[in-house]
C-alpha atoms as a PDB file:
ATOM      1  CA  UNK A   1      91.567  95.829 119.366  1.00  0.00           C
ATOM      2  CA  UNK A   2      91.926  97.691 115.728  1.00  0.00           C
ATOM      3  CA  UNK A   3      89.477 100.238 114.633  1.00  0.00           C
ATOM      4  CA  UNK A   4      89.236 102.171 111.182  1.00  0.00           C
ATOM      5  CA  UNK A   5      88.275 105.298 111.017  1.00  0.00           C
ATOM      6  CA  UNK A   6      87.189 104.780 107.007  1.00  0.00           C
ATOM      7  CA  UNK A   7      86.450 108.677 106.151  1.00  0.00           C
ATOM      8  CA  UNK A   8      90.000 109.994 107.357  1.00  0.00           C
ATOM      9  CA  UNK A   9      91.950 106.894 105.911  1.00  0.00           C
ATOM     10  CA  UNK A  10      93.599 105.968 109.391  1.00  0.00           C
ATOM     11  CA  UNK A  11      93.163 103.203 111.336  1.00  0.00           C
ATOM     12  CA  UNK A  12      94.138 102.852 114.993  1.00  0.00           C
ATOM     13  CA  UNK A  13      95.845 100.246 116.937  1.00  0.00           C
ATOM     14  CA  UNK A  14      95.300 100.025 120.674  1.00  0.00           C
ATOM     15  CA  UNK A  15      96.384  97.399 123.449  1.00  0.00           C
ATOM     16  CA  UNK A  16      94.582  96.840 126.543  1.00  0.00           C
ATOM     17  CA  UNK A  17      96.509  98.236 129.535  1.00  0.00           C
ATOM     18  CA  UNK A  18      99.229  99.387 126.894  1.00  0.00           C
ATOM     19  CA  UNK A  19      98.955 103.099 127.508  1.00  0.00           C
ATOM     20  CA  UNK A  20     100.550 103.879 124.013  1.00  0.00           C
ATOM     21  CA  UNK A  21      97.890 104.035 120.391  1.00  0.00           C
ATOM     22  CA  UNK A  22      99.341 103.887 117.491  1.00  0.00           C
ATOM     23  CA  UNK A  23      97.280 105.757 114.206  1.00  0.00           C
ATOM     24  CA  UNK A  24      98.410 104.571 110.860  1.00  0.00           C
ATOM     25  CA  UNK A  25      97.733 105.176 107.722  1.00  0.00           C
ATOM     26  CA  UNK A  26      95.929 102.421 105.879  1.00  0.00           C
ATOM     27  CA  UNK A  27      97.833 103.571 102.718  1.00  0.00           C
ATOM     28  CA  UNK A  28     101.138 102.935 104.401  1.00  0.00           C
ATOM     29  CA  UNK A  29      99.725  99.802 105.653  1.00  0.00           C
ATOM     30  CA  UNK A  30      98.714  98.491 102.042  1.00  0.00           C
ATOM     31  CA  UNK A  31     102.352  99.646 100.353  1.00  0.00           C
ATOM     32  CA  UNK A  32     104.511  97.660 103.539  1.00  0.00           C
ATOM     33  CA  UNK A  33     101.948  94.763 102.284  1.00  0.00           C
ATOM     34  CA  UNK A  34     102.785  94.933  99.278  1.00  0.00           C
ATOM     35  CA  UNK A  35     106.837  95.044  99.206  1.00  0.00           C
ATOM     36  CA  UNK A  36     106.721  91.603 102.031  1.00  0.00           C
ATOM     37  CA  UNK A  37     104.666  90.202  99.611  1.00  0.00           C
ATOM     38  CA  UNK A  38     106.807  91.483  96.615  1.00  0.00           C
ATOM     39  CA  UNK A  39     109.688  89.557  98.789  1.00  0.00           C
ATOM     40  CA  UNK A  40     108.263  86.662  99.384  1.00  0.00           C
ATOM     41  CA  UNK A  41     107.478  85.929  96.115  1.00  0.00           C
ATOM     42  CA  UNK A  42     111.243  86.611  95.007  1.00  0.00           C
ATOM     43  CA  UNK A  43     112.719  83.347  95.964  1.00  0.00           C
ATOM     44  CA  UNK A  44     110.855  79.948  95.959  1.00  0.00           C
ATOM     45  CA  UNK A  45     111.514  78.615  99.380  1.00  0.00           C
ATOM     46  CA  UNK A  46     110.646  81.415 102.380  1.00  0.00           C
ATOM     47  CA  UNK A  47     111.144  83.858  99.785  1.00  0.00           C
ATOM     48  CA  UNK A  48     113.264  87.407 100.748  1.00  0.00           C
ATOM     49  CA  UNK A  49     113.043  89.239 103.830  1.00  0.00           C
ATOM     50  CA  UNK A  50     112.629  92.620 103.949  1.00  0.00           C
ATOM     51  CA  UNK A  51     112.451  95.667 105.908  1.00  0.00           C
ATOM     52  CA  UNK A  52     112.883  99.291 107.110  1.00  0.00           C
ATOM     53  CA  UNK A  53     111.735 102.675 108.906  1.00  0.00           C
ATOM     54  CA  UNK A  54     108.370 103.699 110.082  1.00  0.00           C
ATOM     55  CA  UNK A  55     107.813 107.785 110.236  1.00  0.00           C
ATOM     56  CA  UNK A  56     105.630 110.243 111.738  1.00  0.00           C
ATOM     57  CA  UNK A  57     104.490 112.169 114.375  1.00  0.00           C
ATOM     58  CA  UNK A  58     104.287 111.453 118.416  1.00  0.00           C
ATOM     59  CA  UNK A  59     101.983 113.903 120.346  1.00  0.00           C
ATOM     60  CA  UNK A  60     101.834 112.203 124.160  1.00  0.00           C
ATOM     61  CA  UNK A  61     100.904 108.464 124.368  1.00  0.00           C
ATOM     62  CA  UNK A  62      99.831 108.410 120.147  1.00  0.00           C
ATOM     63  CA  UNK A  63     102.075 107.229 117.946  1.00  0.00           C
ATOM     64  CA  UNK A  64     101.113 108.195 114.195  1.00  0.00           C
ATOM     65  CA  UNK A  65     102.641 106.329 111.318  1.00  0.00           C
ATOM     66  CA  UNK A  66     102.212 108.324 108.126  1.00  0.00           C
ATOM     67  CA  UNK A  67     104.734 107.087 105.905  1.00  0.00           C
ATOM     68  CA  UNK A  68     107.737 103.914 105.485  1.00  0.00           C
ATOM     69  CA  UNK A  69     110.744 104.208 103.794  1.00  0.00           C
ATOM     70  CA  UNK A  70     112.666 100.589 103.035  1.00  0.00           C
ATOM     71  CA  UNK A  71     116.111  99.866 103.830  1.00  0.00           C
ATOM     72  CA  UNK A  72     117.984  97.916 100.750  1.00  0.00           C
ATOM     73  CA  UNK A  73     119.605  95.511 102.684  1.00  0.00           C
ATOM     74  CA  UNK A  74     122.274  93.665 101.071  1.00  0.00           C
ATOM     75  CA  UNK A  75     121.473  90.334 102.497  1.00  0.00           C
ATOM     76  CA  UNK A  76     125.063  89.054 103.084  1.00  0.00           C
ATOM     77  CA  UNK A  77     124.010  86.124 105.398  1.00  0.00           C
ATOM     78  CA  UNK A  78     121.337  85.155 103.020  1.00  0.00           C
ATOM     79  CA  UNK A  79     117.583  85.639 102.693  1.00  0.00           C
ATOM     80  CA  UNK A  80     116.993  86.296 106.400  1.00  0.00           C
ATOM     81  CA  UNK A  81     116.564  90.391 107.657  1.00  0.00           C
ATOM     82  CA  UNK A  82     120.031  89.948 109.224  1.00  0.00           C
ATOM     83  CA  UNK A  83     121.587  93.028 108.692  1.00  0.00           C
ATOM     84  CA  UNK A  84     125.631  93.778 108.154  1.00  0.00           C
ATOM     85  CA  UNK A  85     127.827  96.306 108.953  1.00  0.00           C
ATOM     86  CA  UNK A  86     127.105  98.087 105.739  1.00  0.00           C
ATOM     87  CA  UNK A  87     123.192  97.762 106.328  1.00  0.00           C
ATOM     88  CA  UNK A  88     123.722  99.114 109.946  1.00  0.00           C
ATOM     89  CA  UNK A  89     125.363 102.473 108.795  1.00  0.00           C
ATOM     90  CA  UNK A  90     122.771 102.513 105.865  1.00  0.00           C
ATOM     91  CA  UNK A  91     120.082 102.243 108.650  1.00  0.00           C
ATOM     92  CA  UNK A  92     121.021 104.777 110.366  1.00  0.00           C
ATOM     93  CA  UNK A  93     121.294 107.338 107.259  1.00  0.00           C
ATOM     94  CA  UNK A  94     117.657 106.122 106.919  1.00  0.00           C
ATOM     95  CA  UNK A  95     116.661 107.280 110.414  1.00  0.00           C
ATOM     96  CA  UNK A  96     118.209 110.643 110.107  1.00  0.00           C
ATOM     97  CA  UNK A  97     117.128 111.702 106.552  1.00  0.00           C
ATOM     98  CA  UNK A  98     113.570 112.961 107.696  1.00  0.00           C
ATOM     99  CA  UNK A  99     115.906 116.561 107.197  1.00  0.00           C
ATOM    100  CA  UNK A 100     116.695 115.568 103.312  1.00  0.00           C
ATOM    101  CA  UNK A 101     113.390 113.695 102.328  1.00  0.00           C
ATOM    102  CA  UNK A 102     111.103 116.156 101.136  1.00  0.00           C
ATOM    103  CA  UNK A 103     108.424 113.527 101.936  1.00  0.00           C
ATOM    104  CA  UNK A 104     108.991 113.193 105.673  1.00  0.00           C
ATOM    105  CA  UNK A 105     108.673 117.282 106.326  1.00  0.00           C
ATOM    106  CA  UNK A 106     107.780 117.635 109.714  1.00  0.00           C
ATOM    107  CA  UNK A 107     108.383 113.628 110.569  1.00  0.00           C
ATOM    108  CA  UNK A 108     110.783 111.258 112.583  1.00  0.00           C
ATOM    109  CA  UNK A 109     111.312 107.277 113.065  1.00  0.00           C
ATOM    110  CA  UNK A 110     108.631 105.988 115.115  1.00  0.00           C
ATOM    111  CA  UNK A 111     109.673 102.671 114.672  1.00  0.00           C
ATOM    112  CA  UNK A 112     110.343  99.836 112.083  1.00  0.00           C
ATOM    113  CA  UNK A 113     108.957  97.274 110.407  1.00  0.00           C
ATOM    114  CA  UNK A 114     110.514  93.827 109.270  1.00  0.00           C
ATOM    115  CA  UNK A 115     109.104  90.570 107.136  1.00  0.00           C
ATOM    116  CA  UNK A 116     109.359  87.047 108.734  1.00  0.00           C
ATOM    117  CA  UNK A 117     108.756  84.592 106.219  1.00  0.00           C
ATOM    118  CA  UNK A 118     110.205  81.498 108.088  1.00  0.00           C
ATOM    119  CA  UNK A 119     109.034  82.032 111.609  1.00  0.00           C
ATOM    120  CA  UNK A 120     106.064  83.549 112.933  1.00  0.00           C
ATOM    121  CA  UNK A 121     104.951  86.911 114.717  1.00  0.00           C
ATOM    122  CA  UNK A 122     107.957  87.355 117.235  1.00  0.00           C
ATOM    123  CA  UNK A 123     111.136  89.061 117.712  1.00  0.00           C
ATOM    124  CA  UNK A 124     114.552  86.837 117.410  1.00  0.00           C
ATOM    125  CA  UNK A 125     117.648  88.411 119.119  1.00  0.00           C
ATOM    126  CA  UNK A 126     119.078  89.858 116.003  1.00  0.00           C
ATOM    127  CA  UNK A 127     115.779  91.841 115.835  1.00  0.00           C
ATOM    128  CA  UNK A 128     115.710  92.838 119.463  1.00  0.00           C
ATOM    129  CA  UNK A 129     119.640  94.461 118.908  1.00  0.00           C
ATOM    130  CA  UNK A 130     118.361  96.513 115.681  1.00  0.00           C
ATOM    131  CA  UNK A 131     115.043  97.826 117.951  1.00  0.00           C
ATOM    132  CA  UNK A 132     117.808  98.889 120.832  1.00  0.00           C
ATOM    133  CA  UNK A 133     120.278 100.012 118.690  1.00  0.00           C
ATOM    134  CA  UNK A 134     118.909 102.385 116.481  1.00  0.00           C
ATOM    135  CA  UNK A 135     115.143 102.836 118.027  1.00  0.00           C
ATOM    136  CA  UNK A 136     115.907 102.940 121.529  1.00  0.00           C
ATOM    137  CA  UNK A 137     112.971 105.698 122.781  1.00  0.00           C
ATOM    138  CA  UNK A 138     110.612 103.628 124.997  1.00  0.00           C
ATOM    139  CA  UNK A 139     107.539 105.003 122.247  1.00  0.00           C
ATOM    140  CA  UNK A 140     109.421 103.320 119.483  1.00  0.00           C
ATOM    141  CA  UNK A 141     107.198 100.662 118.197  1.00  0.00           C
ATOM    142  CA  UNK A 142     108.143  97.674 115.787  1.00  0.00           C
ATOM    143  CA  UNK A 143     106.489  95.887 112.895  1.00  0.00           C
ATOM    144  CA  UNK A 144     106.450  92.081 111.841  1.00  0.00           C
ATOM    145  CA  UNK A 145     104.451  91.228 108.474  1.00  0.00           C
ATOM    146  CA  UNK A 146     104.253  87.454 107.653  1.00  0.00           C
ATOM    147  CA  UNK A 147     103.384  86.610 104.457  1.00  0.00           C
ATOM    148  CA  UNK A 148     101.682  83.363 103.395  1.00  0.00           C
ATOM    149  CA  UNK A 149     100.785  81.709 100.039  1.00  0.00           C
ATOM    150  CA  UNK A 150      96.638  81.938  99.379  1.00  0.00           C
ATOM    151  CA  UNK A 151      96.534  83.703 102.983  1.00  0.00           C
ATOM    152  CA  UNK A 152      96.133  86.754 103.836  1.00  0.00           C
ATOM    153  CA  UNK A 153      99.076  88.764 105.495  1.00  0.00           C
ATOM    154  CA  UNK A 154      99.127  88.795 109.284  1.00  0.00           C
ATOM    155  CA  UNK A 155     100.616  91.471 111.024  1.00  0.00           C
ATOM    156  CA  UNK A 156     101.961  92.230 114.452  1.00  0.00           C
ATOM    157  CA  UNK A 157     102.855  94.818 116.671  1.00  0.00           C
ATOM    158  CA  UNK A 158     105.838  95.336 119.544  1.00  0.00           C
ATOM    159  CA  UNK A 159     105.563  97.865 122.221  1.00  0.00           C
ATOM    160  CA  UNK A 160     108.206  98.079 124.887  1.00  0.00           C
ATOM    161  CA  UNK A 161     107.068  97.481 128.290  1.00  0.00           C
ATOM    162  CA  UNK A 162     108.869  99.120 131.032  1.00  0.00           C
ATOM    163  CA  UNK A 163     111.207 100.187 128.429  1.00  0.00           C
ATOM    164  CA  UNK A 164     112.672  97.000 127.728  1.00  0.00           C
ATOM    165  CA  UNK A 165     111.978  94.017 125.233  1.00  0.00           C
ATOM    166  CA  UNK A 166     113.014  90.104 125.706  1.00  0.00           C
ATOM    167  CA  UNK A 167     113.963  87.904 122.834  1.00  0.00           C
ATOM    168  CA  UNK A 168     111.679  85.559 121.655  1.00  0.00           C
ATOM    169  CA  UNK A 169     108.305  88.006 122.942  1.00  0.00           C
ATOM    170  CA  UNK A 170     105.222  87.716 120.798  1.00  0.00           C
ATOM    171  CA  UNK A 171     103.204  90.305 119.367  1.00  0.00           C
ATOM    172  CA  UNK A 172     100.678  92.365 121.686  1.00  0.00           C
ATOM    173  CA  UNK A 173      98.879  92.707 118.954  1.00  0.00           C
ATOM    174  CA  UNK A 174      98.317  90.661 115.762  1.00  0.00           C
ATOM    175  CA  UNK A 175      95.994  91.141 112.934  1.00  0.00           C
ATOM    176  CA  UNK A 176      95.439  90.329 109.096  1.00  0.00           C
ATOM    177  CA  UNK A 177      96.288  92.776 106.491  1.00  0.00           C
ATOM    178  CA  UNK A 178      93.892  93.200 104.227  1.00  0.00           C
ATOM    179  CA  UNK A 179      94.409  94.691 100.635  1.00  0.00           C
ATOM    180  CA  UNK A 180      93.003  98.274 101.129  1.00  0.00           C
ATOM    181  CA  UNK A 181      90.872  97.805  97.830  1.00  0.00           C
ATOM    182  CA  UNK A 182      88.821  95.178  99.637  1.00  0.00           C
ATOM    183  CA  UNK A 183      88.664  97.343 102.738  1.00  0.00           C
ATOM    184  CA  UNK A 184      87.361 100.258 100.827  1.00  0.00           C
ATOM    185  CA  UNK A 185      84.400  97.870  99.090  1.00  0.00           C
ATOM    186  CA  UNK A 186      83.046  97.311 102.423  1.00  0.00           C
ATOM    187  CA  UNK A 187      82.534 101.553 103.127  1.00  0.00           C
ATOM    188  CA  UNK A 188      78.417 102.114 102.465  1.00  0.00           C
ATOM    189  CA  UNK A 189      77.409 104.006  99.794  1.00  0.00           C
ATOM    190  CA  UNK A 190      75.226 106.085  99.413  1.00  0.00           C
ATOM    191  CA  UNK A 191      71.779 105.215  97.699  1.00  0.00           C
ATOM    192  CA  UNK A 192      71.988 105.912  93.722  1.00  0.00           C
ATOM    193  CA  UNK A 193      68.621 107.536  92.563  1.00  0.00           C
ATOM    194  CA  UNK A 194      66.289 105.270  91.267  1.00  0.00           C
ATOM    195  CA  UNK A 195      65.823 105.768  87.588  1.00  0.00           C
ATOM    196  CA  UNK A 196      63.409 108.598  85.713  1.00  0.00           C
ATOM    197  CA  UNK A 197      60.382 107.209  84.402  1.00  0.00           C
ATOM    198  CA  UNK A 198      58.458 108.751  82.116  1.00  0.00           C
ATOM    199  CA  UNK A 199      54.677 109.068  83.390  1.00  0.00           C
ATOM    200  CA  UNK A 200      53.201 111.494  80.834  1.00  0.00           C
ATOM    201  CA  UNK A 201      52.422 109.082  78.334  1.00  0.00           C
ATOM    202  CA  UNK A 202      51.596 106.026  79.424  1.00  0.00           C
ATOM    203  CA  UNK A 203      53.327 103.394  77.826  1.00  0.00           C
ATOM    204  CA  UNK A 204      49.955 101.752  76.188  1.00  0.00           C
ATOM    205  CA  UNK A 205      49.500 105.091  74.431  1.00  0.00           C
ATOM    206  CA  UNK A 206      52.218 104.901  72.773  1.00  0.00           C
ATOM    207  CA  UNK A 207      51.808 102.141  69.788  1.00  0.00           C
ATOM    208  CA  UNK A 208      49.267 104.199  68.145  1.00  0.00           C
ATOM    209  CA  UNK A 209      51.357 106.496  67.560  1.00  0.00           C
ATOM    210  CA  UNK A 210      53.737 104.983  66.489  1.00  0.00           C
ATOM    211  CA  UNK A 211      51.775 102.914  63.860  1.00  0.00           C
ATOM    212  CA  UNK A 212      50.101 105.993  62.965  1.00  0.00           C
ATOM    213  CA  UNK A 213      53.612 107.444  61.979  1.00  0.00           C
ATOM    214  CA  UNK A 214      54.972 104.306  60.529  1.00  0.00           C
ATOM    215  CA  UNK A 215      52.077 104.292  58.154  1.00  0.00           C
ATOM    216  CA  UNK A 216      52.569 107.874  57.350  1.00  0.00           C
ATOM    217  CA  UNK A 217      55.853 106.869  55.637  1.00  0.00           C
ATOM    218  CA  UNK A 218      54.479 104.109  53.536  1.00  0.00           C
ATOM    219  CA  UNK A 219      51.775 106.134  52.170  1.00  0.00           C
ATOM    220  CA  UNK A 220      55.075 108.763  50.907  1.00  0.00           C
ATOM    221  CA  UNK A 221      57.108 106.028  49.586  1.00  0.00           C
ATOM    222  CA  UNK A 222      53.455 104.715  47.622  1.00  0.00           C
ATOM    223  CA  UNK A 223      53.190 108.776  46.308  1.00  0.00           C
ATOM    224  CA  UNK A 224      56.392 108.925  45.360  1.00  0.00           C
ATOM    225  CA  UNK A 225      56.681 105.346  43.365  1.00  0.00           C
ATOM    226  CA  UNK A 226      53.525 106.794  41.796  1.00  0.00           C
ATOM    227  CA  UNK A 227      53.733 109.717  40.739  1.00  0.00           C
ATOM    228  CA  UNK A 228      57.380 108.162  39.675  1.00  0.00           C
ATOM    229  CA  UNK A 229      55.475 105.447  37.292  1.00  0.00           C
ATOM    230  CA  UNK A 230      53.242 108.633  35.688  1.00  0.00           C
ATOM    231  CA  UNK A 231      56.370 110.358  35.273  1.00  0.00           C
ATOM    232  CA  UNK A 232      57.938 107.734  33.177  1.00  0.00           C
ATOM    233  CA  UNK A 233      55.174 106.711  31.339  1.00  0.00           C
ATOM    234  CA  UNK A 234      54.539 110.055  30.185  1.00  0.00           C
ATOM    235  CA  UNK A 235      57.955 110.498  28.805  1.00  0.00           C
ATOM    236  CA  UNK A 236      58.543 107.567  27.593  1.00  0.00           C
ATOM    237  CA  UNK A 237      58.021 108.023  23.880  1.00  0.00           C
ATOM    238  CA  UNK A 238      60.726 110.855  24.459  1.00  0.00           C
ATOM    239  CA  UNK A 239      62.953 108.803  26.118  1.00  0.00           C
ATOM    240  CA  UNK A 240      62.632 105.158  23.734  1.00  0.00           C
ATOM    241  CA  UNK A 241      63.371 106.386  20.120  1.00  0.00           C
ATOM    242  CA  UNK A 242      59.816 104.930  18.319  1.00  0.00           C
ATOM    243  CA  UNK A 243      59.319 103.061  15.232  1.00  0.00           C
ATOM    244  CA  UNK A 244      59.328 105.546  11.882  1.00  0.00           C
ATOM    245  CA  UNK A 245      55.928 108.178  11.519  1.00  0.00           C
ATOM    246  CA  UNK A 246      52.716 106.357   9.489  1.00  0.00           C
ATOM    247  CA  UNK A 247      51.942 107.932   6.651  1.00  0.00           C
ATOM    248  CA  UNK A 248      49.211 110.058   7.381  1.00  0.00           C
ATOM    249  CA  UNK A 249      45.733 108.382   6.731  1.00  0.00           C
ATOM    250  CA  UNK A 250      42.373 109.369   7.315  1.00  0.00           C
ATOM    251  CA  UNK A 251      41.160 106.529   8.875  1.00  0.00           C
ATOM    252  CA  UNK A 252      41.572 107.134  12.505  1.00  0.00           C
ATOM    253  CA  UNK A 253      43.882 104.759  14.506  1.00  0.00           C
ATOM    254  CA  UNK A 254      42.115 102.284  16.873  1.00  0.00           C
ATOM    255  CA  UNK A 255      42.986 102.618  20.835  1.00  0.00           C
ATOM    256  CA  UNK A 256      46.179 101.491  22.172  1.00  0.00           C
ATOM    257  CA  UNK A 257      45.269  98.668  24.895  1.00  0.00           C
ATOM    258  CA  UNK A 258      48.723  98.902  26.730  1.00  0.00           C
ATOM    259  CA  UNK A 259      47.918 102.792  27.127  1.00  0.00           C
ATOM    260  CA  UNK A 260      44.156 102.200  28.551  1.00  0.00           C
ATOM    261  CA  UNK A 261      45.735  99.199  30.650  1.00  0.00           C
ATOM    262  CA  UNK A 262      48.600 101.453  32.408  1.00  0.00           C
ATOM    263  CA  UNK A 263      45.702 104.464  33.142  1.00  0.00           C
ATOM    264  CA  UNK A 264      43.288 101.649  34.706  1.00  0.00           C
ATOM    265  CA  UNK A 265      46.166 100.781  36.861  1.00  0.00           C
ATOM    266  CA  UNK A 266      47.100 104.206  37.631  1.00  0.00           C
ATOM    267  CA  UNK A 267      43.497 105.112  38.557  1.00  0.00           C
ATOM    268  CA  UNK A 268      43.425 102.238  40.710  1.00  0.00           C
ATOM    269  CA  UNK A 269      46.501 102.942  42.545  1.00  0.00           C
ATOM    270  CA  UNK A 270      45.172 106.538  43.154  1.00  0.00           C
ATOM    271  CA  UNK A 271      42.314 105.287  44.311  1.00  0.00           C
ATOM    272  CA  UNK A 272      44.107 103.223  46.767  1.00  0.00           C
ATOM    273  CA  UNK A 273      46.078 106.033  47.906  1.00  0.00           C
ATOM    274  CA  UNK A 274      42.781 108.138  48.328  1.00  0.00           C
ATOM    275  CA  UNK A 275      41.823 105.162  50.588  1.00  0.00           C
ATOM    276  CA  UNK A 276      44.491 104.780  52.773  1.00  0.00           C
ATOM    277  CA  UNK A 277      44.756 108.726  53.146  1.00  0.00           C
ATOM    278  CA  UNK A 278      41.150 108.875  54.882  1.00  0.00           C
ATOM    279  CA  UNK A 279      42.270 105.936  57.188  1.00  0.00           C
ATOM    280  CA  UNK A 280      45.113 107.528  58.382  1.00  0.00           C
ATOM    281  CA  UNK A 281      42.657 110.479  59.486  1.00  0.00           C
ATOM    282  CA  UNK A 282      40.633 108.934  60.866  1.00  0.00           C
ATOM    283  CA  UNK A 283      43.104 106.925  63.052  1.00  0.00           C
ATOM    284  CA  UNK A 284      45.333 110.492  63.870  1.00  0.00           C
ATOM    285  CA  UNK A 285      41.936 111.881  64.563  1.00  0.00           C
ATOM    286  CA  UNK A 286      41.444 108.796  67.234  1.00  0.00           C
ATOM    287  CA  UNK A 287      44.878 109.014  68.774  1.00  0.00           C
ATOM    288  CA  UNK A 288      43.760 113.278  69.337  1.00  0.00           C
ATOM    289  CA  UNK A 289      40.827 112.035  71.138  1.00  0.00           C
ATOM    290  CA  UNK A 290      42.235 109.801  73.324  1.00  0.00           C
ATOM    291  CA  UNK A 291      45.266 112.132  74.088  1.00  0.00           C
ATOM    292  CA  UNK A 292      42.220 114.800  75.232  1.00  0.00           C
ATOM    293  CA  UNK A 293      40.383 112.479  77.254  1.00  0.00           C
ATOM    294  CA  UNK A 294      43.392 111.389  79.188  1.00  0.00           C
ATOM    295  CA  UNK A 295      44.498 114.913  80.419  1.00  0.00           C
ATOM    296  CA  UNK A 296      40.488 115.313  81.514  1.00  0.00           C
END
C-alpha cells in the first residue's frame, strides 16, 4: 500500500504485517528517478547502473528518507552496480559523512538504493553482501529502480525480515515512479473566481453611445475642414501674387462667378453643419432619457 500525503510533500510506504513505514520525500523520490534514468540512457544496451545512500531520520518503527547522496562507482566489471574495492571504501566514506555534509545535519544512512536495468525488482548476491556489509541495522531498508524505455519507472522496496535477507528475494513492495510534475497536476485546485461583469450598463445601451460619440468627431473634423476652406479662400489673393492693378475706371466691374460659386458652397456646407448639429441633440438628448428611465 503507498499513500501521499500531497500538502506536506511525503509519501509513505507501508507493508502489511511489516511492522516498519517508511516516509519519503517525493522530491528525493523524483531526483533517484531521474539519475537511473540519466543511466540508463548512457549506454545503448541496458544502459549504466547506478547507485548510492539513502538518509534520514528513524524515530521507532518509521523510517524517513529525506535526502540521497550517489556513490560514483567506477564500474570496473562493467555496466553492472558491482562494486570494487575502491567503491567499497568510497561507500563507506559516503555512509559516515552525514558529520561533513552540511545537507545531512541531523541525518544518518537509512538505507540504499541501486538501478537494475537488466533484471527485474530483486536482490542478486552481490547486492545482498553490500546491504550486510555496510547497512547491517535490521531498520535498514534498500531500494531497486528499474528503468524502462516509454515506461514508467517501477520501484521496489527490501525490508529485512527477522533480520536477515536471502538472495534472489523480491520486493515487498513494488510501485511505479511517477515524475513528481505529473503527480502534482493531479492535487485539486481551488476554484478561480468567475470573471467581473459589468451590469451597470447593459450591453444594448451601449451602441448609442458610442455612435453618438463617433459622430461627435466627424462633425469636428467637417468644422475644422471648413472653417480651413474659408480660411484659405480669404487669403488667397495674399498668398497667389495677382495679375497687375486695372487702371481705374468708372464703370463698375461685373461680379466674379467663382467668388459667388465658393460662398454658395460655403453656405451650404454651414448649413449642413447646422443640420447635423441639431441631430446630434436630439440623439444625446435620447440616450439622457433612456439612461433616466433605466435607473427608475
Amino acid at each position: 500500500m503507498v499513500t501521499i500525503d500531497s500538502e506536506r510533500e511525503f509519501g509513505c510506504w507501508r507493508v502489511e504485517g511489516q511492522p516498519l513505514a517508511v516516509e519519503y520525500s517525493r522530491a528525493t523520490l523524483e531526483a533517484l528517478r531521474t539519475e537511473v534514468v540519466d543511466g540508463f540512457h548512457k549506454l545503448p544496451r541496458g544502459g549504466l547502473e547506478v547507485g548510492g545512500v539513502l538518509f534520514g531520520q528513524r524515530s521507532g518503527n518509521t523510517v524517513r528518507i529525506l535526502a540521497a547522496r550517489p556513490l560514483a562507482c567506477e564500474h570496473a566489471a562493467g555496466p553492472s552496480f558491482v562494486l570494487s574495492e575502491k567503491d567499497e571504501a568510497a561507500l563507506r566514506q559516503l555512509v559516515e559523512s552525514t558529520a561533513s555534509d552540511a545537507g545531512l545535519a541531523g541525518m544518518t544512512a537509512v538505507g540504499w538504493y541501486h538501478s537494475h536495468t537488466r533484471s527485474g525488482l530483486l536482490l542478486g548476491e552481490e547486492d545482498v553482501g553490500i546491504w550486510d556489509r555496510h547497512f547491517p541495522e535490521p531498520w535498514q531498508v534498500a531500494l531497486v529502480l528499474h528503468p524502462e524505455k516509454l515506461k514508467p519507472t517501477r520501484g521496489g522496496l527490501f525490508f529485512r525480515e527477522a533480520g536477515v535477507v536471502a538472495p534472489a528475494q523480491s520486493s515487498q513492495l513494488e510501485f511505479e515512479v511517477e515524475p513528481l510534475r505529473k503527480v502534482r497536476k493531479t492535487t485539486p485546485r481551488a476554484p478561480e473566481p468567475a470573471p467581473h461583469v459589468d451590469t451597470a450598463t447593459p450591453r444594448p445601451q451601449r451602441a448609442p453611445a458610442r455612435a453618438a460619440g463617433r459622430l461627435s468627431w466627424l462633425l469636428f473634423a467637417l468644422a475644422w475642414c471648413i472653417a480651413a476652406a474659408s480660411l484659405a479662400f480669404a487669403f488667397r489673393d495674399q498668398w497667389l501674387p495677382g495679375p497687375p492693378p486695372a487702371p481705374p475706371k468708372e464703370v463698375v466691374a461685373p461680379a466674379d462667378p467663382e467668388r459667388e460659386r465658393m460662398a454658395r458652397e460655403i453656405e451650404t456646407l454651414r448649413s449642413d453643419l447646422e443640420q447635423e448639429i441639431n441631430r446630434n441633440r436630439e440623439l444625446e438628448a435620447a440616450v439622457e432619457a433612456l439612461k433616466k428611465s433605466k435607473k427608475r
